[in-house]
Protein backbone atom coordinates (compact mmCIF):
# COMPACT_ATOMS: atom_id res chain seq x y z
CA UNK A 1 -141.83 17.14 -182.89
CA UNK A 2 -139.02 15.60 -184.67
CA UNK A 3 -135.66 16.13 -183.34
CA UNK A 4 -133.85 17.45 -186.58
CA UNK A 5 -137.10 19.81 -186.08
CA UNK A 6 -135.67 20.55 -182.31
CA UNK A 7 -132.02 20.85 -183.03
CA UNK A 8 -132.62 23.39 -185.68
CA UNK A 9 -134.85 25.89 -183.39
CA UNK A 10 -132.04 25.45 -180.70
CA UNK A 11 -129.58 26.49 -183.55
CA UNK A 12 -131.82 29.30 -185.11
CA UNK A 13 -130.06 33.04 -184.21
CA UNK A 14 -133.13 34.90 -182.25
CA UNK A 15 -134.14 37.80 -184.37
CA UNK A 16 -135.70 40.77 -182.80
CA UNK A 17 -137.66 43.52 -184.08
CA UNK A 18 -135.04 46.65 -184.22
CA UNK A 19 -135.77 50.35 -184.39
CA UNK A 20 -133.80 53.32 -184.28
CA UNK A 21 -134.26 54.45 -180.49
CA UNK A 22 -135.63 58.15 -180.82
CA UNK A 23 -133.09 60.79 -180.53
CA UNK A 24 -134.70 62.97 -177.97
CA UNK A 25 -133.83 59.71 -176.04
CA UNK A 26 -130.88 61.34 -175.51
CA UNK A 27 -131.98 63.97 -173.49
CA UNK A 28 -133.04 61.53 -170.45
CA UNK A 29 -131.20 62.25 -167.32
CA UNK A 30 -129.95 65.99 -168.43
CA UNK A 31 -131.51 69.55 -167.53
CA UNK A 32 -133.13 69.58 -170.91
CA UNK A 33 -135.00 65.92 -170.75
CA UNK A 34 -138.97 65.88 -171.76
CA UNK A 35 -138.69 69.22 -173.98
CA UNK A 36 -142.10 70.61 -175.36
CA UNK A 37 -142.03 69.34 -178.82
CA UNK A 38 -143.51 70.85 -181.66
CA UNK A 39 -145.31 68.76 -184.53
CA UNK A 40 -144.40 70.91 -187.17
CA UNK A 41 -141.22 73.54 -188.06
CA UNK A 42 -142.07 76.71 -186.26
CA UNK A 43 -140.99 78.64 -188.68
CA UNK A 44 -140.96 77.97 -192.61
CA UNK A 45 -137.19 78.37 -192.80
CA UNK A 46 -136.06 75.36 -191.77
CA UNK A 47 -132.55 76.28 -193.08
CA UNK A 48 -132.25 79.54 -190.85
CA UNK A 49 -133.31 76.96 -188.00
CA UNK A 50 -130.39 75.12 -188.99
CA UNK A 51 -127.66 77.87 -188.95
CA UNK A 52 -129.74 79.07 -185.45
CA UNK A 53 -128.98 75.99 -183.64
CA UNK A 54 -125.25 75.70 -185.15
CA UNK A 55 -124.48 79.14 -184.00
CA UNK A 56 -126.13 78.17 -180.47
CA UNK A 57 -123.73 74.97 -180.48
CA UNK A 58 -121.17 77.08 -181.14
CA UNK A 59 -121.42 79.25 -178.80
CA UNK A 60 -121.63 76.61 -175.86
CA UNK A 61 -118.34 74.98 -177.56
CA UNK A 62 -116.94 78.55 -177.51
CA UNK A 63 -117.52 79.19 -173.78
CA UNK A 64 -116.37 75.60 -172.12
CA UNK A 65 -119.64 73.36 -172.57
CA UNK A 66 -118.91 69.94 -173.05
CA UNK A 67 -119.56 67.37 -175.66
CA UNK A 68 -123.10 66.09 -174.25
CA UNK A 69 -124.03 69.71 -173.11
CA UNK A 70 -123.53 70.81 -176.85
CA UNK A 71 -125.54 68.05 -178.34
CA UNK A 72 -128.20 67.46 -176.09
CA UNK A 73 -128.76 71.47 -176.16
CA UNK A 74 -129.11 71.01 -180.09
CA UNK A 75 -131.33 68.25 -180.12
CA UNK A 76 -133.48 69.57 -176.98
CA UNK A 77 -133.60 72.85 -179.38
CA UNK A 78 -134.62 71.27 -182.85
CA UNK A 79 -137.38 68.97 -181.04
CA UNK A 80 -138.40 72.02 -179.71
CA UNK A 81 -138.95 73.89 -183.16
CA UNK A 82 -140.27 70.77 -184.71
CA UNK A 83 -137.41 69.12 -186.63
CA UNK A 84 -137.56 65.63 -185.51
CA UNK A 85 -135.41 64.49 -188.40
CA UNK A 86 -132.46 65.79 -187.36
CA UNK A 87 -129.38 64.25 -186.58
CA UNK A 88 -125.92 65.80 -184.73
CA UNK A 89 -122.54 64.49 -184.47
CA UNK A 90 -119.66 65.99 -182.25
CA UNK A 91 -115.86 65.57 -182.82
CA UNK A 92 -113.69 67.91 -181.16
CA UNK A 93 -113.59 71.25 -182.79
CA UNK A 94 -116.72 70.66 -185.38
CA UNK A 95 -120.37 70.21 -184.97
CA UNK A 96 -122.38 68.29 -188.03
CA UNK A 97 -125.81 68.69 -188.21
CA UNK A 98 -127.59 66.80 -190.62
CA UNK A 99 -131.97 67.05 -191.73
CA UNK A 100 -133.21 64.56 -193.67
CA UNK A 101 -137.10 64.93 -193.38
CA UNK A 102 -139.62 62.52 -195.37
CA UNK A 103 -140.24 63.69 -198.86
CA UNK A 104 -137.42 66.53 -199.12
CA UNK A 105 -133.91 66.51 -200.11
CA UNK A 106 -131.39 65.88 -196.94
CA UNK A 107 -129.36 68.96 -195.89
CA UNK A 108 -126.43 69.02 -193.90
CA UNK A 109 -123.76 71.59 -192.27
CA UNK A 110 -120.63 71.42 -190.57
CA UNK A 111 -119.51 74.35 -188.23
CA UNK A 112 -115.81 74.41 -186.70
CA UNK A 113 -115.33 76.10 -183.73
CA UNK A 114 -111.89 77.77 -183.56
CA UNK A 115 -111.67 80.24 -180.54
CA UNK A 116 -112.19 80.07 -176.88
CA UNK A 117 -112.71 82.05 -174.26
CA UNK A 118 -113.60 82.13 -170.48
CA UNK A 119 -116.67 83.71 -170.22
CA UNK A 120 -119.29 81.16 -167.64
CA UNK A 121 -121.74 83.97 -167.22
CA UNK A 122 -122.17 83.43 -171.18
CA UNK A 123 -121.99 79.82 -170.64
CA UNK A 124 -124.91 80.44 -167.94
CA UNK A 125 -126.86 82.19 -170.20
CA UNK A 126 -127.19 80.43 -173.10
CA UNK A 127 -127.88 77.59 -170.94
CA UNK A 128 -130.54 79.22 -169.84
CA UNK A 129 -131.67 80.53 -172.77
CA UNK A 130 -132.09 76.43 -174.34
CA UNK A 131 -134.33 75.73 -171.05
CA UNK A 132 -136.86 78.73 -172.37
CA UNK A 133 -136.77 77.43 -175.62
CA UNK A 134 -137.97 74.07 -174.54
CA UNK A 135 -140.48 75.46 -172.38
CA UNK A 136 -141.76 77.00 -175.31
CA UNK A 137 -141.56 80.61 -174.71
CA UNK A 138 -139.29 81.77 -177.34
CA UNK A 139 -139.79 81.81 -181.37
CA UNK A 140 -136.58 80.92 -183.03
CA UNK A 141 -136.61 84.87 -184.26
CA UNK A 142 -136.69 85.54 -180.65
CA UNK A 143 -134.26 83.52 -179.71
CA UNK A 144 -131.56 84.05 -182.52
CA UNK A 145 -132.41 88.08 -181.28
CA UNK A 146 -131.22 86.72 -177.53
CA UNK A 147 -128.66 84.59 -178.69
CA UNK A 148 -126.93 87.70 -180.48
CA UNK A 149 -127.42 89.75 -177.08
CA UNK A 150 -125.57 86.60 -175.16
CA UNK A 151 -122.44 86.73 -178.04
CA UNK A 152 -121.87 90.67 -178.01
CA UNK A 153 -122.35 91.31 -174.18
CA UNK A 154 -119.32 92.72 -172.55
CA UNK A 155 -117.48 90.61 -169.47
CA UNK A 156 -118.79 90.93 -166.33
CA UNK A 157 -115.54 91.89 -165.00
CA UNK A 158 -112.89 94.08 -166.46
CA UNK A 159 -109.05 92.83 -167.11
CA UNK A 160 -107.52 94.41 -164.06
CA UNK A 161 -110.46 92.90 -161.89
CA UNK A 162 -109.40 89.46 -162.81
CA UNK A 163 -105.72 89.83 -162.42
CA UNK A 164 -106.19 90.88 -159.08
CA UNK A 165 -108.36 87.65 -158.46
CA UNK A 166 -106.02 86.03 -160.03
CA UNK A 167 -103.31 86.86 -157.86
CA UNK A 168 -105.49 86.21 -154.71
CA UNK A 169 -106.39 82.98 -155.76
CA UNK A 170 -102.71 82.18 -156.16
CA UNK A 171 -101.76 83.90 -152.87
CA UNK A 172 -104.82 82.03 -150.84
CA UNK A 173 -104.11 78.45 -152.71
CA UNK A 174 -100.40 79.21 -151.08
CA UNK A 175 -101.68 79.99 -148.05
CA UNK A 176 -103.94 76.77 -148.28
CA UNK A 177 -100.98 74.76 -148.62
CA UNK A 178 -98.57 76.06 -145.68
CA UNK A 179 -96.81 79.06 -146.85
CA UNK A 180 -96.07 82.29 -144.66
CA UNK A 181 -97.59 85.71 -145.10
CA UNK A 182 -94.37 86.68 -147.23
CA UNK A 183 -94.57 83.70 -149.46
CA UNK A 184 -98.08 84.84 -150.29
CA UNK A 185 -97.63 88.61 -150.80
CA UNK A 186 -95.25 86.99 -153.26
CA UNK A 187 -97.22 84.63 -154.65
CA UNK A 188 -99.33 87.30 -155.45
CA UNK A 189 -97.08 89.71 -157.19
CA UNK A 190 -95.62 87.08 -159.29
CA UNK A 191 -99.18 86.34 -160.63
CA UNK A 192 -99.79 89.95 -161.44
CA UNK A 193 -96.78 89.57 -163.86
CA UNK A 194 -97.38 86.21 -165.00
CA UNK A 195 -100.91 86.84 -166.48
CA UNK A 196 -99.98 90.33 -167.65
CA UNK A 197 -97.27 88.33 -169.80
CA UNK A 198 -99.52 85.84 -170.82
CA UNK A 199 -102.21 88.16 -172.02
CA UNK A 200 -99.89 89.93 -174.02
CA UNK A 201 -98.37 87.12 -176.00
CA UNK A 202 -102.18 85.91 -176.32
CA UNK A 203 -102.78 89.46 -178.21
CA UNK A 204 -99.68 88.54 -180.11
CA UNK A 205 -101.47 85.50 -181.21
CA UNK A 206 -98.32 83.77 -179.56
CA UNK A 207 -99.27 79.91 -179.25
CA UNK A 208 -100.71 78.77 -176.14
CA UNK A 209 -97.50 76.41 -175.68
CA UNK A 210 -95.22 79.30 -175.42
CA UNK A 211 -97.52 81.77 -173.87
CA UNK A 212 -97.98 78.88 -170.99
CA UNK A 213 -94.18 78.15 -171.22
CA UNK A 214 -92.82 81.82 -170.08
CA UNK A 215 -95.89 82.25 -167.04
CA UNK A 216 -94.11 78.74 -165.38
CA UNK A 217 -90.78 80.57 -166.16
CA UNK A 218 -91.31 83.94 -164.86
CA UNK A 219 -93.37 82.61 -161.69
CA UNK A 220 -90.10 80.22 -161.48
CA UNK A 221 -87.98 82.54 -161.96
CA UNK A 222 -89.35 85.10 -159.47
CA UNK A 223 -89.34 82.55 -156.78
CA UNK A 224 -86.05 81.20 -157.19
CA UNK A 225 -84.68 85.00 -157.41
CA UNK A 226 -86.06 85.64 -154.00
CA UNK A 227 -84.83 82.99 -152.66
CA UNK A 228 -81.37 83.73 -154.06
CA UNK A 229 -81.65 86.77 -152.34
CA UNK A 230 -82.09 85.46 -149.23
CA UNK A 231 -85.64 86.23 -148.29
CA UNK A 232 -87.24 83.98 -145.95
CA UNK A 233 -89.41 82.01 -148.87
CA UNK A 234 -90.13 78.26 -149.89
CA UNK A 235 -90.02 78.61 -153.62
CA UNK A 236 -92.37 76.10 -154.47
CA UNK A 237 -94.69 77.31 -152.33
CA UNK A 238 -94.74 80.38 -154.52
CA UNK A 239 -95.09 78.55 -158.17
CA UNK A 240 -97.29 76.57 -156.84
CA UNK A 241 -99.88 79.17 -156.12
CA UNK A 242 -99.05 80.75 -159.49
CA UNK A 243 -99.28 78.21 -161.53
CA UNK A 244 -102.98 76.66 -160.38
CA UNK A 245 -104.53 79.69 -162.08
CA UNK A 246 -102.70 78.53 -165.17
CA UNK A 247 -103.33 74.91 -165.45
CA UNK A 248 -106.07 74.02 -168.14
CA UNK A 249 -108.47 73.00 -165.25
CA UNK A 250 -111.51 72.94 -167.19
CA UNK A 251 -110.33 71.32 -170.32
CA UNK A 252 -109.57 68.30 -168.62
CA UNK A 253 -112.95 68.27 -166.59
CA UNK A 254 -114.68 68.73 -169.98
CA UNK A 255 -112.12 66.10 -171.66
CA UNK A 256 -113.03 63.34 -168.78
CA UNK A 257 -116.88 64.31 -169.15
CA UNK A 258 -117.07 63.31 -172.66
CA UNK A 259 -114.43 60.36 -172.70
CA UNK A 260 -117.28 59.06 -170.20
CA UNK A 261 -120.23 60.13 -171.86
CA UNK A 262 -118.85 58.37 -175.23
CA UNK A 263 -117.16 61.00 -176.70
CA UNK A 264 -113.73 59.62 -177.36
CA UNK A 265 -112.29 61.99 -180.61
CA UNK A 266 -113.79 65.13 -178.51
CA UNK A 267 -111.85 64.08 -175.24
CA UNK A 268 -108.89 62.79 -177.02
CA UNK A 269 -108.87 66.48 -178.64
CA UNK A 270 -109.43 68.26 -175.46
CA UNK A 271 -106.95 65.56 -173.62
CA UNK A 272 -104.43 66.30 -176.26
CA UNK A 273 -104.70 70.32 -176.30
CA UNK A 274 -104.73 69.98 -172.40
CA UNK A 275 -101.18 68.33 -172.22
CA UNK A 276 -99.78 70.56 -174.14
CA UNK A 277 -100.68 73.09 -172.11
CA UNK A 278 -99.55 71.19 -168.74
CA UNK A 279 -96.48 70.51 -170.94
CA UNK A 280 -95.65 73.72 -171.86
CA UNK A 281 -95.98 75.32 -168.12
CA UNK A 282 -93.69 72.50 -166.96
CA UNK A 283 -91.14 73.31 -169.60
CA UNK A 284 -90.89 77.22 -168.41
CA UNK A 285 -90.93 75.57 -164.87
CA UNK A 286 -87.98 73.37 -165.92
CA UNK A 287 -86.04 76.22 -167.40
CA UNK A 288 -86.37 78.99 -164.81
CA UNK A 289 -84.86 76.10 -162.33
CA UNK A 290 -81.85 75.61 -164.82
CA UNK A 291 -81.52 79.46 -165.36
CA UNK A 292 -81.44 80.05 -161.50
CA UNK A 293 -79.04 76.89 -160.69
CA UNK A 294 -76.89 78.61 -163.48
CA UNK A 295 -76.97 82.31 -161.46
CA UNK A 296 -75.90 80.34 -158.33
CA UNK A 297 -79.19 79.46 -156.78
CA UNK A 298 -79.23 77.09 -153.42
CA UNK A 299 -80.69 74.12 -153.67
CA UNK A 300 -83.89 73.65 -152.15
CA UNK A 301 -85.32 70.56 -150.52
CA UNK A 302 -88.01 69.03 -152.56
CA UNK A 303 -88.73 66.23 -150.41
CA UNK A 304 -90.45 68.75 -147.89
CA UNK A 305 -94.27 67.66 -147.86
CA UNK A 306 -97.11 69.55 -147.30
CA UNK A 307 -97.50 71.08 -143.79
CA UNK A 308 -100.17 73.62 -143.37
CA UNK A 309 -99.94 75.59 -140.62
CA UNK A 310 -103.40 77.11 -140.20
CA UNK A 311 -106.54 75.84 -138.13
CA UNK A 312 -108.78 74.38 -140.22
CA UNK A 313 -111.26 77.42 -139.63
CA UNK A 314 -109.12 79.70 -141.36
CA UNK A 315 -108.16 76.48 -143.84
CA UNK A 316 -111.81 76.70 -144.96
CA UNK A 317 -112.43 80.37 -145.08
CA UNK A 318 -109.13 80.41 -147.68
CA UNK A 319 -110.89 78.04 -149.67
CA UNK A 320 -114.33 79.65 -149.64
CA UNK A 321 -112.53 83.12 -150.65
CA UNK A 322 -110.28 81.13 -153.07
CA UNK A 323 -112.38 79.38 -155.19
CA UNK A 324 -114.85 82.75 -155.69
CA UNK A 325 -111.26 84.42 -156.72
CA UNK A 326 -111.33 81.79 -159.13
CA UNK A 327 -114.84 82.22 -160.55
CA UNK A 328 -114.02 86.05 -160.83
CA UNK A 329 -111.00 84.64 -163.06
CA UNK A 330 -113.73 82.39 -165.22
CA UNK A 331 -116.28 85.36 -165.34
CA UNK A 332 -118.87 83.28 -163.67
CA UNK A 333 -121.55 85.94 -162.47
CA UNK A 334 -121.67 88.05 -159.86
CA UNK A 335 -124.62 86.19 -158.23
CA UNK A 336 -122.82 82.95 -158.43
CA UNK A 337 -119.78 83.71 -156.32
CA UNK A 338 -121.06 82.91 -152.77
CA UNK A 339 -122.84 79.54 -153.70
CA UNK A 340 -119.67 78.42 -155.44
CA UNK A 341 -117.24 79.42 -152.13
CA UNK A 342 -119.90 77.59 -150.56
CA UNK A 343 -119.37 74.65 -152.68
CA UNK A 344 -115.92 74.68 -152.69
CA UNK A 345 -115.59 74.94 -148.71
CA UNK A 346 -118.12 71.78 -148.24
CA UNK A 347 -116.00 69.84 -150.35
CA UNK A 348 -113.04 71.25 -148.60
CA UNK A 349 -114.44 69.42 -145.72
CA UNK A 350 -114.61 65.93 -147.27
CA UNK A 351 -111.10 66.59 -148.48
CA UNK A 352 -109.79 67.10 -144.85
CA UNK A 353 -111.81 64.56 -143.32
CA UNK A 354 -110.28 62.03 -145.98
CA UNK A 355 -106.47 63.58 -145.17
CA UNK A 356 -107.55 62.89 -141.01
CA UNK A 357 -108.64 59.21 -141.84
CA UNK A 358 -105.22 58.36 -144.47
CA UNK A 359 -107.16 57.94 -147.85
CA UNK A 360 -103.88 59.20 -148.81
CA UNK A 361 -103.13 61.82 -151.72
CA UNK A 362 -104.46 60.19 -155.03
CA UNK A 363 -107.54 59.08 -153.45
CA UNK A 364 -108.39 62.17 -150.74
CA UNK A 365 -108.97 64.41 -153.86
CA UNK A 366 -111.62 62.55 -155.52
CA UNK A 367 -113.59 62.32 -152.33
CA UNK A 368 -113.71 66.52 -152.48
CA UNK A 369 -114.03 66.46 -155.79
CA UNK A 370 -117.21 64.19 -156.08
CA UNK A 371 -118.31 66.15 -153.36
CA UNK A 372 -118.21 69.71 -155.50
CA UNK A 373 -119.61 67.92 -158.64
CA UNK A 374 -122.49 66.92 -156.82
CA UNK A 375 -122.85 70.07 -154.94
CA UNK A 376 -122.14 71.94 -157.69
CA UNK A 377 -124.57 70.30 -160.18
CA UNK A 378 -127.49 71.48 -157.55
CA UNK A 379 -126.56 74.60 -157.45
CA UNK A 380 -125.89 75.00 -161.03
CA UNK A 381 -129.11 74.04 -162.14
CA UNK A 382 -130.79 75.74 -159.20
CA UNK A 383 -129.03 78.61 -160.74
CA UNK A 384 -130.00 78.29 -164.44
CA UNK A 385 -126.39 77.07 -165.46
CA UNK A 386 -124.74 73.96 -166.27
CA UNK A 387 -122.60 72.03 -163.48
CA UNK A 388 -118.96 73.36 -165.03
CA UNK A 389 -119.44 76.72 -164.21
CA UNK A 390 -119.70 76.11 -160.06
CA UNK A 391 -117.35 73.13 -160.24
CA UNK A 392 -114.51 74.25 -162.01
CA UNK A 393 -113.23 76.80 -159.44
CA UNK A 394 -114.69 74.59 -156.36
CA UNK A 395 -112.31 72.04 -157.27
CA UNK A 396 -109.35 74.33 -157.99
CA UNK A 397 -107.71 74.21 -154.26
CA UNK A 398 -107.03 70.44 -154.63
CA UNK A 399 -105.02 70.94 -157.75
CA UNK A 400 -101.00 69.24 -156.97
CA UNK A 401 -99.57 72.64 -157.55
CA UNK A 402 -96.50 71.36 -155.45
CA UNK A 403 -96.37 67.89 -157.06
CA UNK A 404 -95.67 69.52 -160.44
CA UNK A 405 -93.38 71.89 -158.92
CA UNK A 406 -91.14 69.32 -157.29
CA UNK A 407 -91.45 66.76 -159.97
CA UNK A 408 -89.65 69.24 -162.39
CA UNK A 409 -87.20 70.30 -159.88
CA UNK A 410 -85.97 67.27 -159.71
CA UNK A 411 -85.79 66.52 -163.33
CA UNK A 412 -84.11 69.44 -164.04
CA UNK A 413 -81.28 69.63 -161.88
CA UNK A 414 -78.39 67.47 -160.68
CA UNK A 415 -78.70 66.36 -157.05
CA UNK A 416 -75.25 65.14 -155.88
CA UNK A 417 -76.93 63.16 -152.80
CA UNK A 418 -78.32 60.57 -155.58
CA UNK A 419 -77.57 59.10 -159.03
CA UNK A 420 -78.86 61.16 -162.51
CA UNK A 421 -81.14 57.75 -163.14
CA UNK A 422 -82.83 58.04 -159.63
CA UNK A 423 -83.29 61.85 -159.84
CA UNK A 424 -85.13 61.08 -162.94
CA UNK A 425 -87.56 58.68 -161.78
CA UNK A 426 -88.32 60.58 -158.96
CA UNK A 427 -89.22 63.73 -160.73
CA UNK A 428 -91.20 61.90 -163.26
CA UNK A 429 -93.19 59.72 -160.68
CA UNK A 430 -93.85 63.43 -158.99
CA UNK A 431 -95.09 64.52 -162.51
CA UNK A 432 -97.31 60.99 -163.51
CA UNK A 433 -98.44 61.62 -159.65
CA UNK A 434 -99.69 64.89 -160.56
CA UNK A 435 -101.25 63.59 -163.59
CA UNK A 436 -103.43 60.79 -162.04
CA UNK A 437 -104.52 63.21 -159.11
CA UNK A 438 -105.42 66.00 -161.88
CA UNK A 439 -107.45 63.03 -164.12
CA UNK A 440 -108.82 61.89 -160.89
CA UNK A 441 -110.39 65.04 -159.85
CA UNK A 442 -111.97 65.65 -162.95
CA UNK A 443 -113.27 62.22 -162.97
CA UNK A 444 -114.60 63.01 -159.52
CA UNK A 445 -116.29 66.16 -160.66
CA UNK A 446 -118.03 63.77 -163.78
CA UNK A 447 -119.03 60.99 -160.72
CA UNK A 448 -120.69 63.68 -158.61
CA UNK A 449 -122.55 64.95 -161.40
CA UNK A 450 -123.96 61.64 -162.29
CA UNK A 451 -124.79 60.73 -159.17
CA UNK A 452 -126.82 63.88 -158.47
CA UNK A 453 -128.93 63.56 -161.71
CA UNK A 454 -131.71 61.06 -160.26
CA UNK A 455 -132.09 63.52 -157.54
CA UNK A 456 -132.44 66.53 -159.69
CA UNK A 457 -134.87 65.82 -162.48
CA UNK A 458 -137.81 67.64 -160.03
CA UNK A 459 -135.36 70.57 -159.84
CA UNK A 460 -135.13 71.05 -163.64
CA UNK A 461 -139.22 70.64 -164.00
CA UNK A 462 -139.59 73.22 -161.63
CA UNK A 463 -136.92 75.16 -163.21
CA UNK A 464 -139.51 75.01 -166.51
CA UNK A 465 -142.51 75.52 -165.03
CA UNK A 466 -141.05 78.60 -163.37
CA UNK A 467 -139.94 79.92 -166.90
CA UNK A 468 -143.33 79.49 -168.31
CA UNK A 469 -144.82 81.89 -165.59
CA UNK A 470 -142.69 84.78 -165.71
C-alpha cells in the first residue's frame, strides 16, 4: 500500500451508521419500561388519543409528578395505543406533543399546565392507572372514563383534618429538634393560624409570595410575642416547626429530579418558583423579628445549636408519627400512611447513626435522605405509586427549620456584641447553609431512587402481571 494511501485512511473521520434510538427507549429503567405495544391505533381517532394523553400529562404535572414521570407516562401510553410516531417535549409549565405518522399530515399540540394542587392519592392513581394501560387492560374510552373519575374525586381528607396534621407535624418536628412540651403545644397553635391565613389569601388568589410571606410572619410573630411575655419558650424552636410544613419541599425534590434526568428549563422553572417561595417565608420571618425588636422584644441567642433532649426511642416514634402527619397534609392515601412512617423512621436511623459518627450537618442529611428515596421508591411501586409520594414527607424531619430561622435573625437585627458586616455574613452563611442542606436532600432522595431501580424492575413486572389477572 502506498503511504499517501496510509496517511489518508489514518486522516479519514470514521463514519458510522446513525439511527434515531427508539423512543420507548426511554422507558428503560422506570415502572413503565417494556409496555405492551400495539401495531396499530386502537382506536380510529387518533386525535382524541392525542388530547387523552395531554390531559393524562396534565394531570400528573397538576398533582407533583416530575418531568421524566410525565413523559415517560406519555410515551409508555401512546406505544401502548399504537402511535409509535409520536414525539413529547417538556419545559416547565407546557407539554408538546407532536404525531407525524408515514403518509399523513403531522399534528401537534401544546397544553400549559397552570394550577397545582396537593393531592398524592391522585398522583397514585393515575400512576396506576398508566401501568393498566400498558398491561393492556384498558381501551383509551375506558381509560379517558377513569381518568375523569381520578380528576373529579373529592380529597381524601377534609380541610380541618389537614390543619390539624399540620399542626402536629409542626409540633412533633419541634419536638424532634429539642423543644419542651410548651414550645410544642405552641408550635402547634401557631400552625393552626398560619395555614388558616394562608388558605385564605390562596382563595383570594393572593400570590404565593405574599401568602408564604405573612405564614413566616405570623408563626414569627407568635413566637416572639410569647416570648415577650415571658413564657418559658425558645422562639425558634417554635418557627421552626411551623415553617417545615410551609417550605416548597416537593418542588425542589421534583426540580433536582429533572435537572438530573436532563431537564434543565423544567428544573430551572421549578428551582425558580421554589425560591421564591423560600424567599418569601424568609421575608415574613425577617419582618416579624423587626416588628417584635420594635415592641421591645429580648434578644434571643441564635448561636444555641441543636440539643434534643429525648431518647432516641421516642426520637424515632416522633418521626414515624411526623412524617404520616405530613402525608395527611399531601393527601397521600389512607393505606399509605404506615409504610411511609415506616420509611421515614428507617431513614431516621441512618440520619442518627451519621450525627453519632460526625458526618456533620450538610452531609448527615443526605445519608437519611438516600436512605428514604430508596426505601421509598420500593414501597411506592410496591404500592402502585410513584417514589414522590412516600418520599416527600419521609424526608420532611431533616428539613434546617432552625438554620433558616437563625440565619434571618441575624440578618435582621442589630447585635451590639459584633459589627453590622459580621452579623451579615453570619446570617447569610446560616441561610446558603440551609440552602445546600435543602438541595442536598433532594438530591439524596433522586440518588436513592436511582440506585433502587436495578433492584426493582422484577417488582414492576410483577406489578403487571398482577394487573392483568384481576
Amino acid at each position: 500500500m502506498r503511504p499517501q494511501n496510509v496517511l489518508r485512511r489514518i486522516m479519514r473521520a470514521e463514519t458510522t451508521h446513525t439511527q434515531a434510538v427508539p423512543l420507548v427507549d426511554r422507558l428503560v429503567g422506570t415502572p413503565y419500561a417494556n409496555p405492551r405495544q400495539a401495531e396499530q391505533p386502537v382506536d380510529s381517532d387518533e386525535l382524541a388519543t392525542i388530547a387523552f394523553v395531554l390531559d393524562l400529562g396534565e394531570a400528573l404535572f397538576r398533582y407533583g409528578a416530575g418531568a421524566l414521570e410525565v413523559e415517560t407516562s406519555i410515551i409508555a401510553v401512546t406505544a401502548a395505543f399504537g402511535m409509535k410516531n409520536t414525539d413529547v417535549d417538556i419545559t416547565n409549565q407546557s407539554i408538546s406533543l407532536n404525531w407525524a405518522p408515514d403518509g399523513k399530515i403531522p399534528y401537534s399540540r401544546v397544553r400549559v399546565v397552570r394550577s397545582w394542587s396537593r393531592n398524592y392519592k391522585a398522583l397514585a392513581a393515575v400512576h396506576e392507572l398508566v401501568t393498566d394501560i400498558i398491561s393492556g387492560r384498558l381501551t383509551r374510552g375506558e381509560s379517558a372514563e377513569r381518568l375523569q373519575e381520578i380528576t373529579r374525586e373529592p380529597k381524601p381528607y377534609p380541610r380541618w383534618m389537614v390543619n390539624l396534621a399540620g399542626a402536629l407535624f409542626a409540633s412533633l418536628f419541634a419536638s424532634f429538634l429539642g423543644a419542651p412540651l410548651l414550645d410544642a403545644a405552641l408550635g402547634f397553635a401557631a400552625t393552626l393560624v398560619v395555614l388558616g391565613i394562608t388558605r385564605q389569601l390562596a382563595v383570594w388568589r393572593v400570590p404565593e409570595f405574599f401568602t408564604l410571606a405573612a405564614g413566616g410572619f405570623m408563626a414569627t410573630f407568635i413566637a416572639m410575642g410569647a416570648f415577650m411575655l415571658d413564657a418559658p419558650i425558645t422562639p425558634s424552636m417554635v418557627v421552626a416547626g411551623g415553617l417545615m410544613i410551609l417550605l416548597p419541599s416537593a418542588r425542589v425534590v421534583s426540580a433536582i429530579q429533572d435537572a438530573i434526568n436532563g431537564f434543565p428549563i423544567t428544573s430551572a422553572g421549578r428551582l425558580v418558583s421554589a425560591m421564591i417561595a423560600f424567599a418569601g417565608m424568609t421575608a415574613g420571618i425577617m419582618a416579624g423579628v423587626v416588628l417584635a425588636d420594635l415592641l421591645g422584644a429580648p434578644h434571643i441567642e441564635v448561636a444555641v445549636g441543636l440539643t434534643r433532649i429525648y431518647h432516641p426511642t421516642v426520637l424515632v416514634a416522633l418521626v414515624f408519627v411526623a412524617a404520616m402527619a405530613a402525608a395527611v397534609v399531601e393527601q397521600a392515601r389512607w393505606k399509605m400512611l404506615l409504610p411511609t412512617g415506616a420509611v421515614s423512621a428507617l431513614g431516621f436511623l441512618l440520619f442518627y447513626a451519621g450525627e453519632l459518627i460526625g458526618l456533620g450537618e450538610r452531609m448527615t442529611p443526605i445519608l437519611g435522605a438516600t436512605v428514604v428515596g430508596a426505601l421509598g421508591r420500593v414501597v411506592a411501586l410496591r404500592m402502585g405509586a410513584p417514589q414522590l409520594v412516600v418520599a416527600v414527607p419521609g424526608m420532611m424531619f431533616m428539613l434546617p427549620g432552625l438554620m433558616v430561622f437563625r440565619g434571618m435573625y441575624q440578618i435582621a437585627l442589630d447585635n451590639p456584641e459584633v459589627t453590622l458586616v459580621d452579623s451579615m455574613m453570619g446570617g447569610l452563611t446560616e441561610l446558603f447553609s440551609a440552602l445546600i442542606i435543602i438541595l442536598g436532600i433532594a438530591a439524596g432522595i433522586v440518588l436513592g431512587d436511582v440506585l433502587m431501580r436495578p433492584f426493582t424492575s422484577g417488582l414492576q413486572s410483577n406489578e403487571r402481571s398482577r394487573g392483568r389477572r384481576r
